[in-house]
PDB file of N, CA and C in Angstrom:
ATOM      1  N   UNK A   1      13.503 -15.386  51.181  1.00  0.00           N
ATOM      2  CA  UNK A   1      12.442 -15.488  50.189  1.00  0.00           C
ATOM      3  C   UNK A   1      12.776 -16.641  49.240  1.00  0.00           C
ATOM      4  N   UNK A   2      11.796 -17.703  49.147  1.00  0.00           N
ATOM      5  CA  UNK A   2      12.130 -18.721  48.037  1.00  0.00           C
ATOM      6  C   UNK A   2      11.475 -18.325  46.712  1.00  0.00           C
ATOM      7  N   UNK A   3      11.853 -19.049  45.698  1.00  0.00           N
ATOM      8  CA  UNK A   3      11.848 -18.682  44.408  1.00  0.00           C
ATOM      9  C   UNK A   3      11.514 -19.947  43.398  1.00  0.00           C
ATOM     10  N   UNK A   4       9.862 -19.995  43.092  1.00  0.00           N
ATOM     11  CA  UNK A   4      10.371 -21.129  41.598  1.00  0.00           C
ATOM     12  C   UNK A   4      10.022 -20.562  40.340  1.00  0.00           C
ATOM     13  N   UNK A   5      10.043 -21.393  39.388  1.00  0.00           N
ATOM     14  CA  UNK A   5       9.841 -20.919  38.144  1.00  0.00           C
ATOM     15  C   UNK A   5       8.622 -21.292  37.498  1.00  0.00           C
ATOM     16  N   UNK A   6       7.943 -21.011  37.007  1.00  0.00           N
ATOM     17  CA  UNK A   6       6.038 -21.121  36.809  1.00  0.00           C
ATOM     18  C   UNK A   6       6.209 -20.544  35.265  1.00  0.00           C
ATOM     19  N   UNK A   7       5.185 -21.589  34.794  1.00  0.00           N
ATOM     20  CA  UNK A   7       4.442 -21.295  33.661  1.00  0.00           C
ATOM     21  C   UNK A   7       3.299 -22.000  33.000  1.00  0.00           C
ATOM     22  N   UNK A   8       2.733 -21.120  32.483  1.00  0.00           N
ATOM     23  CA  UNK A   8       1.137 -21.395  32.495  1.00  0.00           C
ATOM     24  C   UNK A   8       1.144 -21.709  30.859  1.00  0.00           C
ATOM     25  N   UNK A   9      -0.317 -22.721  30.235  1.00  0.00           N
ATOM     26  CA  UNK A   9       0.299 -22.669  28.892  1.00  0.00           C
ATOM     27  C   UNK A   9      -1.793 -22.201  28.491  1.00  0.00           C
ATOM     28  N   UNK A  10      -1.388 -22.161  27.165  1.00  0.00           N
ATOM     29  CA  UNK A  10      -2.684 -21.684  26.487  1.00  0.00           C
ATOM     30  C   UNK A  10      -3.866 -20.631  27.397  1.00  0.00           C
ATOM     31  N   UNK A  11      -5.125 -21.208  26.972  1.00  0.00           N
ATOM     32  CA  UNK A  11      -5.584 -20.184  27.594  1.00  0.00           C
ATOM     33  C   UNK A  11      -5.176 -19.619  28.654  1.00  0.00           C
ATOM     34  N   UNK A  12      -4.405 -20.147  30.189  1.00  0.00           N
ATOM     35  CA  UNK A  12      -4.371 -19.712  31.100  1.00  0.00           C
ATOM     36  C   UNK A  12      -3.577 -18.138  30.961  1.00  0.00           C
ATOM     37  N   UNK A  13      -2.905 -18.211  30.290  1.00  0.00           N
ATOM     38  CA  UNK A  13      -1.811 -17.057  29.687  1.00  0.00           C
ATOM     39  C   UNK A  13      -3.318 -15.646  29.451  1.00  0.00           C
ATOM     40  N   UNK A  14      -4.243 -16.378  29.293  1.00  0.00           N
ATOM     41  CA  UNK A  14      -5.053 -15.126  29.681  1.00  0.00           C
ATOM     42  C   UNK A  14      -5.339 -14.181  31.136  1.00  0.00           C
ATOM     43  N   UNK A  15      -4.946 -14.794  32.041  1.00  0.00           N
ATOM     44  CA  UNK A  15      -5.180 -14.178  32.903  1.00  0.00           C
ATOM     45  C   UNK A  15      -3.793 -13.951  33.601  1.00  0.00           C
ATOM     46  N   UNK A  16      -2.961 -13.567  33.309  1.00  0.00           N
ATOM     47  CA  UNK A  16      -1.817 -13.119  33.593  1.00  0.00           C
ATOM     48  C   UNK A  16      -1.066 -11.764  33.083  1.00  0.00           C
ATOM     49  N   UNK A  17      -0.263 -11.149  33.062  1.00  0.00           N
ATOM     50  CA  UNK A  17       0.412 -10.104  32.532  1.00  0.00           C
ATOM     51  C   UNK A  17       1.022 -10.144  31.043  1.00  0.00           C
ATOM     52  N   UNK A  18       0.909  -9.249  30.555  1.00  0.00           N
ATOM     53  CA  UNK A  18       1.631  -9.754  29.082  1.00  0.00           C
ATOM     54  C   UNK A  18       3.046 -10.350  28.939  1.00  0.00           C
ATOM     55  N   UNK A  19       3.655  -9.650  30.052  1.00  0.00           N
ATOM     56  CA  UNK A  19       5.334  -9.813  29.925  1.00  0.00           C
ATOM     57  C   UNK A  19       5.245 -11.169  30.241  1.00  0.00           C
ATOM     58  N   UNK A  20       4.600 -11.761  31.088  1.00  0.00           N
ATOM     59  CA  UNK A  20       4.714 -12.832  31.708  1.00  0.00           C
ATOM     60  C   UNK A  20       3.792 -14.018  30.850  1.00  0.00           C
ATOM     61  N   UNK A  21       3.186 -13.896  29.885  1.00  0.00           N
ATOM     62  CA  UNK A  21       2.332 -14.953  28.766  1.00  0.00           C
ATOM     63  C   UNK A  21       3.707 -15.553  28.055  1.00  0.00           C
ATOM     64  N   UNK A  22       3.251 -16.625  27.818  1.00  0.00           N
ATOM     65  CA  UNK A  22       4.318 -17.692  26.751  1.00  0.00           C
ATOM     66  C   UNK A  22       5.642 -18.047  27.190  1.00  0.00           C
ATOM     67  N   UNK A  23       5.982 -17.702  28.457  1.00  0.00           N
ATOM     68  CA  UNK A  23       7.013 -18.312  28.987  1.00  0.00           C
ATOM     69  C   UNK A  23       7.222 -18.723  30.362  1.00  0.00           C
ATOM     70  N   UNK A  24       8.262 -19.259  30.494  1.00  0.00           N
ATOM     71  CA  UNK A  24       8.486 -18.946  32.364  1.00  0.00           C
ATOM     72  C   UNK A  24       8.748 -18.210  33.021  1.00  0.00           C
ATOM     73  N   UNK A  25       8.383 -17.695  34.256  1.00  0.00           N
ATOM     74  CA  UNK A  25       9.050 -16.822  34.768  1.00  0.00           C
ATOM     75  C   UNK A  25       9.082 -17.152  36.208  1.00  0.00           C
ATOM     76  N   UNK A  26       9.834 -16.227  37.054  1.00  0.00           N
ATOM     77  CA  UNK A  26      10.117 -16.454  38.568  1.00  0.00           C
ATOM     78  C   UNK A  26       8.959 -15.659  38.942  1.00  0.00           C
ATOM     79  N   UNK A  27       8.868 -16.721  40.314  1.00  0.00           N
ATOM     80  CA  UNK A  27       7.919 -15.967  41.373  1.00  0.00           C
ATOM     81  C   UNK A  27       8.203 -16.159  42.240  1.00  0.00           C
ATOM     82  N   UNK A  28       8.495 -15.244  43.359  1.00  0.00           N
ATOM     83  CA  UNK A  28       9.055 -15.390  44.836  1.00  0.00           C
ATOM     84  C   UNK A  28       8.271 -15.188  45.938  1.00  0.00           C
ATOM     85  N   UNK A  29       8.279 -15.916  46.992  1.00  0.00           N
ATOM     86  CA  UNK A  29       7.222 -16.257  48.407  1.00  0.00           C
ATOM     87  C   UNK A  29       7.911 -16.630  49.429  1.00  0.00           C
ATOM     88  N   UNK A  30       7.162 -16.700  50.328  1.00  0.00           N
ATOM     89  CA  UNK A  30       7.534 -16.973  51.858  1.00  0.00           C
ATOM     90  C   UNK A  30       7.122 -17.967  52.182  1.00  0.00           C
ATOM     91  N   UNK A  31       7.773 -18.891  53.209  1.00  0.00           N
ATOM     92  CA  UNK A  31       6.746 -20.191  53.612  1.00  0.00           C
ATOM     93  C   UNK A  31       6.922 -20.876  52.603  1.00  0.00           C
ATOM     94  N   UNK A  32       5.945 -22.211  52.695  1.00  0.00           N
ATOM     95  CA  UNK A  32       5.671 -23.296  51.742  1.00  0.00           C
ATOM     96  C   UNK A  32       4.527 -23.467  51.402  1.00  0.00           C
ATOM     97  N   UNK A  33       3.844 -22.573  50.405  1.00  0.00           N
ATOM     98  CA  UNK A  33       2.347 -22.241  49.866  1.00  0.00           C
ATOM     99  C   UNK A  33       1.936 -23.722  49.379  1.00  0.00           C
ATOM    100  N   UNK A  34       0.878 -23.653  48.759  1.00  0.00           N
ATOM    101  CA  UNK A  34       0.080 -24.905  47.885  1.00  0.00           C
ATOM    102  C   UNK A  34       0.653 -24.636  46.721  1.00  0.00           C
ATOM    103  N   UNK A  35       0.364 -25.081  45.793  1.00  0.00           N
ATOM    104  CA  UNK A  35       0.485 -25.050  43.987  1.00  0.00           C
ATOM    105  C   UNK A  35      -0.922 -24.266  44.122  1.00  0.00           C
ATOM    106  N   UNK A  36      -2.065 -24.667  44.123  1.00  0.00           N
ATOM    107  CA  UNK A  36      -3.074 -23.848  44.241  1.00  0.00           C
ATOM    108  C   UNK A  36      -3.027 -22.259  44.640  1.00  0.00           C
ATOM    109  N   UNK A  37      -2.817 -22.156  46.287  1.00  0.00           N
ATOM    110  CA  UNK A  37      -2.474 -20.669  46.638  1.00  0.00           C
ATOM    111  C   UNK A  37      -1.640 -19.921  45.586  1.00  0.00           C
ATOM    112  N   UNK A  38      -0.141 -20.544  44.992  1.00  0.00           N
ATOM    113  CA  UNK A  38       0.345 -19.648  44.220  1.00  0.00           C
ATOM    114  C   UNK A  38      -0.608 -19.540  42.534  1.00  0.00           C
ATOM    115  N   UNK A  39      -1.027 -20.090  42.498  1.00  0.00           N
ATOM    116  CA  UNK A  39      -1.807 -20.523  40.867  1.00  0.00           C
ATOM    117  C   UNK A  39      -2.388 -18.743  40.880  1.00  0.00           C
ATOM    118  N   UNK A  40      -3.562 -18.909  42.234  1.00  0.00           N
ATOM    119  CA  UNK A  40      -4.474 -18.308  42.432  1.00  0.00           C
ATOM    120  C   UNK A  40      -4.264 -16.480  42.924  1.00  0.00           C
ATOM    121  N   UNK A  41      -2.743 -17.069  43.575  1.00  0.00           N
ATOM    122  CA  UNK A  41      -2.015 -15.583  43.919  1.00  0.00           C
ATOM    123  C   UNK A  41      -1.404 -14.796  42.435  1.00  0.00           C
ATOM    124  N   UNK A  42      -1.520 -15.323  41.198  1.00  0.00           N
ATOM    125  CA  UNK A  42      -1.134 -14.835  40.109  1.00  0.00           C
ATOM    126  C   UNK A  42      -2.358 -14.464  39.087  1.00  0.00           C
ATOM    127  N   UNK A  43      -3.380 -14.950  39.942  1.00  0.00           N
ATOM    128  CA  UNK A  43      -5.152 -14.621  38.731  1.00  0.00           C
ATOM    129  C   UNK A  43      -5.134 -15.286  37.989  1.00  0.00           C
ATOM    130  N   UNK A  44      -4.860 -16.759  38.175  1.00  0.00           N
ATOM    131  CA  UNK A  44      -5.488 -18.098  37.273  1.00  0.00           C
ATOM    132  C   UNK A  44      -6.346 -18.573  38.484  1.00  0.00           C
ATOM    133  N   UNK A  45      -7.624 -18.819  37.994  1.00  0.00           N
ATOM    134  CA  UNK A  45      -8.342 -19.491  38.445  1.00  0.00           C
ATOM    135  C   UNK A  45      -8.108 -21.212  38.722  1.00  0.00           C
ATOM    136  N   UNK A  46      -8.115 -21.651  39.973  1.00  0.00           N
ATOM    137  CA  UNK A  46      -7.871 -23.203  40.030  1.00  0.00           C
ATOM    138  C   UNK A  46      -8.732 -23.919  39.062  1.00  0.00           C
ATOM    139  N   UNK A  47      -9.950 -23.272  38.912  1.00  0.00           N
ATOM    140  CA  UNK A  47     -10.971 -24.091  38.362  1.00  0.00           C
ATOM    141  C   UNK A  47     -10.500 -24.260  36.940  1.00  0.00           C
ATOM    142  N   UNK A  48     -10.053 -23.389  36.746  1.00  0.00           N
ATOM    143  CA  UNK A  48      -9.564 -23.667  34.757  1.00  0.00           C
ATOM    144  C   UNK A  48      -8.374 -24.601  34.480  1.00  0.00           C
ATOM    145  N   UNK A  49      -7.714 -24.673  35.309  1.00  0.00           N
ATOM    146  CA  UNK A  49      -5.845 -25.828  35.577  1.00  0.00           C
ATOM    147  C   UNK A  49      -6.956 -27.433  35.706  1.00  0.00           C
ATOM    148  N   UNK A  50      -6.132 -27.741  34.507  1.00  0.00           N
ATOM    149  CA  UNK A  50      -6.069 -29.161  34.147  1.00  0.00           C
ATOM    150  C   UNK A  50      -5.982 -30.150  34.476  1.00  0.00           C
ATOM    151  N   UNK A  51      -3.915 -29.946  34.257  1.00  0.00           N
ATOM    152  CA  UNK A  51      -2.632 -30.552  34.830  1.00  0.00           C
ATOM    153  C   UNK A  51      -1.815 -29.790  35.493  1.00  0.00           C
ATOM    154  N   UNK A  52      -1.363 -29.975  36.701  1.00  0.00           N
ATOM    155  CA  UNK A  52       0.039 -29.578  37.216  1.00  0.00           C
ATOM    156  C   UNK A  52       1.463 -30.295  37.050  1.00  0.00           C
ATOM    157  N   UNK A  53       2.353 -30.165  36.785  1.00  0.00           N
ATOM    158  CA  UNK A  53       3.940 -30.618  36.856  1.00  0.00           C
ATOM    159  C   UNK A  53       4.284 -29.738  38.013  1.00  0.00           C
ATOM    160  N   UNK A  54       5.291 -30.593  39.023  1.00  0.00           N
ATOM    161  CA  UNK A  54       6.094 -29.980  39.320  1.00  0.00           C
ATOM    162  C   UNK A  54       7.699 -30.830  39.200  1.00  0.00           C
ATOM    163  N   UNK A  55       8.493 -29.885  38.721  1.00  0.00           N
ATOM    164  CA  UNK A  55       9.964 -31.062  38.510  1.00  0.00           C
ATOM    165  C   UNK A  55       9.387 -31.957  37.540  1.00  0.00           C
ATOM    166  N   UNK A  56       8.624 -31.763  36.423  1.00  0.00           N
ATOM    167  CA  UNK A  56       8.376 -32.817  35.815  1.00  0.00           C
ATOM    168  C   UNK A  56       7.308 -33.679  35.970  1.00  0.00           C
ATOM    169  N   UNK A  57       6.531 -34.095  37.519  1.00  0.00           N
ATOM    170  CA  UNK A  57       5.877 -34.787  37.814  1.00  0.00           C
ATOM    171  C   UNK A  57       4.603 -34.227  38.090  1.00  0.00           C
ATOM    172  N   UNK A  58       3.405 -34.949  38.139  1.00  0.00           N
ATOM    173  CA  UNK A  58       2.008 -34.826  38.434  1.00  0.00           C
ATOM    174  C   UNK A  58       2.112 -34.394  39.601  1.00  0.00           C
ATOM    175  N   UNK A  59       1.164 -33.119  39.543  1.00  0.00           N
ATOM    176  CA  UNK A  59       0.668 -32.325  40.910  1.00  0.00           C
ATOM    177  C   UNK A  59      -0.250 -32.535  41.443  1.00  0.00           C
ATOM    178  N   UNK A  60      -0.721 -32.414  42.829  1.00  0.00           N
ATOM    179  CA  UNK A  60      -2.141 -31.948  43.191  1.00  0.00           C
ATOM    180  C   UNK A  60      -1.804 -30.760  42.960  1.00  0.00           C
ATOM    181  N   UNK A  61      -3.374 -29.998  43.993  1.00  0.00           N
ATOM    182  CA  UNK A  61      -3.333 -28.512  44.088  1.00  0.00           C
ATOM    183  C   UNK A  61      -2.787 -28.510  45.783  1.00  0.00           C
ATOM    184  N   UNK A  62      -2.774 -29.434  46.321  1.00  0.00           N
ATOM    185  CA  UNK A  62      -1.817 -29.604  48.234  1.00  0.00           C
ATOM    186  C   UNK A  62      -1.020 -29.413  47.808  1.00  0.00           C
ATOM    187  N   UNK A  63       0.393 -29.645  47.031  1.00  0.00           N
ATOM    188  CA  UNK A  63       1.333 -29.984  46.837  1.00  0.00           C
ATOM    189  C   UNK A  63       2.072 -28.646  47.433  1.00  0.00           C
ATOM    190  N   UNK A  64       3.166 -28.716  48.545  1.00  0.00           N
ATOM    191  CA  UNK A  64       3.468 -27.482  48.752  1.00  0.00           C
ATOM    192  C   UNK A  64       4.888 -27.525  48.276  1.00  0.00           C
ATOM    193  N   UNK A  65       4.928 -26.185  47.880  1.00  0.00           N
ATOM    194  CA  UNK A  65       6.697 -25.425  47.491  1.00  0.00           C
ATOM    195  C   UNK A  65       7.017 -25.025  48.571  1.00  0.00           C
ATOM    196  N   UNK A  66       8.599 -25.782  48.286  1.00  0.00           N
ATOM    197  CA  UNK A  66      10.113 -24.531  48.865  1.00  0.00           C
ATOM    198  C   UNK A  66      10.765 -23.866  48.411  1.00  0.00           C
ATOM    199  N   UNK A  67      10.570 -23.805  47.264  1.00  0.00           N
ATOM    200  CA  UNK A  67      11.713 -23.034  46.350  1.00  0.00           C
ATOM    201  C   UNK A  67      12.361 -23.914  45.535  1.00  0.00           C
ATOM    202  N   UNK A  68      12.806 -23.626  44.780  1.00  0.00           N
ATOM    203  CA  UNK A  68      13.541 -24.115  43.624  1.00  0.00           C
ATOM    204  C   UNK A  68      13.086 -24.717  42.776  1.00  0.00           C
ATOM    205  N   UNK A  69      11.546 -25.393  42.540  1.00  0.00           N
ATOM    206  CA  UNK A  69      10.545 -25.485  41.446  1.00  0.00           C
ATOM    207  C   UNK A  69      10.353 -25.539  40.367  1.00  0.00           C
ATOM    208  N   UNK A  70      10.347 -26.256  39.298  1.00  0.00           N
ATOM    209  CA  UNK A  70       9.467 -25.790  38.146  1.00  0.00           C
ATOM    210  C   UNK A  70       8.634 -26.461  38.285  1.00  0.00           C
ATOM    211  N   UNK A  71       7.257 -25.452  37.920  1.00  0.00           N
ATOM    212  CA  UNK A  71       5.828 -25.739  38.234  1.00  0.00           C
ATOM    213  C   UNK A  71       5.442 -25.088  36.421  1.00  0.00           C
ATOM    214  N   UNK A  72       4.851 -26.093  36.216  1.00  0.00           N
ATOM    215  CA  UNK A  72       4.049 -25.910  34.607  1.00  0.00           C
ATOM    216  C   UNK A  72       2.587 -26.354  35.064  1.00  0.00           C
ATOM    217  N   UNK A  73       1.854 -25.349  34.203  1.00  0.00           N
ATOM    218  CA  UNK A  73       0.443 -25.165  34.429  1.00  0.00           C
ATOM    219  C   UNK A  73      -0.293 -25.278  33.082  1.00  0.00           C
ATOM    220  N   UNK A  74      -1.538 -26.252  33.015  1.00  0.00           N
ATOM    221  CA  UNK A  74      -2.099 -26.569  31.711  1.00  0.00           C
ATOM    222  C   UNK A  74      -3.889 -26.516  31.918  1.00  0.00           C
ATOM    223  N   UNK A  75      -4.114 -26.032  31.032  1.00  0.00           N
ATOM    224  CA  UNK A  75      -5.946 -25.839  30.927  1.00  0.00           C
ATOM    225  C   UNK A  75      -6.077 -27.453  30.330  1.00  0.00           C
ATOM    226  N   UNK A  76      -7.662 -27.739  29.979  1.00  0.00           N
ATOM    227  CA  UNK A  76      -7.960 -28.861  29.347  1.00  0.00           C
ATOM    228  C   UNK A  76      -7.614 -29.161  28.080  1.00  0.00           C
ATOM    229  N   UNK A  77      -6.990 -30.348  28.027  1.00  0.00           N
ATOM    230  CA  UNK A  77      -6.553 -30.708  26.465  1.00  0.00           C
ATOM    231  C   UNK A  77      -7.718 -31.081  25.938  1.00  0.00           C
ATOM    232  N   UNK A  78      -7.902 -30.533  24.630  1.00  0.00           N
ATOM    233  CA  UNK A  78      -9.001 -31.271  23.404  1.00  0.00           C
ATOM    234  C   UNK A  78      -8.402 -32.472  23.085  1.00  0.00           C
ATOM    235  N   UNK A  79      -7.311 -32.562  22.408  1.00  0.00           N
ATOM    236  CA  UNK A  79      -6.998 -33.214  21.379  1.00  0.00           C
ATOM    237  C   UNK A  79      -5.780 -34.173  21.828  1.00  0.00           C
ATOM    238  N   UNK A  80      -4.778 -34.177  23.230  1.00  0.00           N
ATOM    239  CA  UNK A  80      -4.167 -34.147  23.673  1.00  0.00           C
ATOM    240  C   UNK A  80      -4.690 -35.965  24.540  1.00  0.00           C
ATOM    241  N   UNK A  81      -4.507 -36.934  24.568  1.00  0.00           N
ATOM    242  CA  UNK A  81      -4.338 -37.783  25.607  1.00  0.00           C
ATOM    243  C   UNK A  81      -3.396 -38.162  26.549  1.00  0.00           C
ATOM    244  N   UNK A  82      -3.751 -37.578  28.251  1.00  0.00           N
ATOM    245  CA  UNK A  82      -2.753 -37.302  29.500  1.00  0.00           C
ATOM    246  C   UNK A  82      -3.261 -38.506  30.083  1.00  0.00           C
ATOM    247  N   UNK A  83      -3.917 -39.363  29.716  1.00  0.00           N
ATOM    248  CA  UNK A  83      -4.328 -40.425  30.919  1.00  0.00           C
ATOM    249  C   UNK A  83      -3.630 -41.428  31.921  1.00  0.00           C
ATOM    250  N   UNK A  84      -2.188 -41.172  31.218  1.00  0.00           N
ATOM    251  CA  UNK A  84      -1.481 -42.004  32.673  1.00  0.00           C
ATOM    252  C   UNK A  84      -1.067 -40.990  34.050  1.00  0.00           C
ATOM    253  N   UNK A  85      -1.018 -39.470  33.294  1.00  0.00           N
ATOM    254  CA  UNK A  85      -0.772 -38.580  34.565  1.00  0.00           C
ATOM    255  C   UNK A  85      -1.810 -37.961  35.381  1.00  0.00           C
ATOM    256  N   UNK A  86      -2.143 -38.002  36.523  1.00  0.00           N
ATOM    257  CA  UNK A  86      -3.244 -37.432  37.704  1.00  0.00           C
ATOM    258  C   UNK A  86      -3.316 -35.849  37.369  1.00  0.00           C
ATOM    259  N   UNK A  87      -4.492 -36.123  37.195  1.00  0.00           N
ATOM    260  CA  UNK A  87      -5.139 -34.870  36.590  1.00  0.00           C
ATOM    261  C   UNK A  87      -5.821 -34.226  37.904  1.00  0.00           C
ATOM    262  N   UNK A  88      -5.979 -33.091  38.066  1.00  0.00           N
ATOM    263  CA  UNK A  88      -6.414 -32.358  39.333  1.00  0.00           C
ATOM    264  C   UNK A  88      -7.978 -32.180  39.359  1.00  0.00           C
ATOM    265  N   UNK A  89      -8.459 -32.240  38.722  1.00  0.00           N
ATOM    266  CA  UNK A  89      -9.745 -32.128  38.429  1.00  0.00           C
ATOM    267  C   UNK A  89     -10.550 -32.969  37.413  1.00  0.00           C
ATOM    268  N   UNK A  90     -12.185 -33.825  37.788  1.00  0.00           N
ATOM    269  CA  UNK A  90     -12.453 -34.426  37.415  1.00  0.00           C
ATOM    270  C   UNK A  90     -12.535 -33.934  35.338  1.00  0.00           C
ATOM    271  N   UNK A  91     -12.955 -35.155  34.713  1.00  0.00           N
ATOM    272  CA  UNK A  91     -13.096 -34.915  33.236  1.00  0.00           C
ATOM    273  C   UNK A  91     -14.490 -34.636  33.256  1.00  0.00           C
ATOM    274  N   UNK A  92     -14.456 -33.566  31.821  1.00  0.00           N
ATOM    275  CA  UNK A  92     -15.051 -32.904  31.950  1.00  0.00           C
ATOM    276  C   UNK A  92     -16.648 -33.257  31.234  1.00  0.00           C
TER     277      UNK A  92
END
């Protein structure tokens, strides 16, 4: 079973568990899922994710895991300018 570490920030923290809002936590799988499949296997909607990181860097939603991961997850910034990093979804 591989294992990365995920975390979702602002609103997305709504659709998740309480224990699991405002920080990181592990999530463990089989295979080499999408960033998407796991987003979606936790009840965040793809459609609401922003930005992806993984290791730091710009995600798609293809992007597949093996384990060992950090994957950070972001809704739309208001106030926030990301324009040199690839955003997964068009502006809005």
């Amino acid at each position: 079973m591989n294992r990365i570490m995920i975390r979702f920030f602002a609103e997305l923290n709504d659709y998740i568990p309480p224990e699991r809002k405002q920080r990181a936590f592990s999530h463990f799988f089989t295979g080499h899922p999408s960033v998407k499949d796991v987003i979606e296997s936790l009840g965040v909607p793809h459609t609401d994710v922003y930005l992806i990181l993984v290791n730091g860097e710009s995600a798609g939603f293809d992007r597949r895991l093996s384990g060992g991961e950090t994957v950070v997850v972001y809704p739309v910034f208001q106030t926030i300018d990301i324009s040199p990093v690839t955003k997964v979804r068009p502006d809005c």
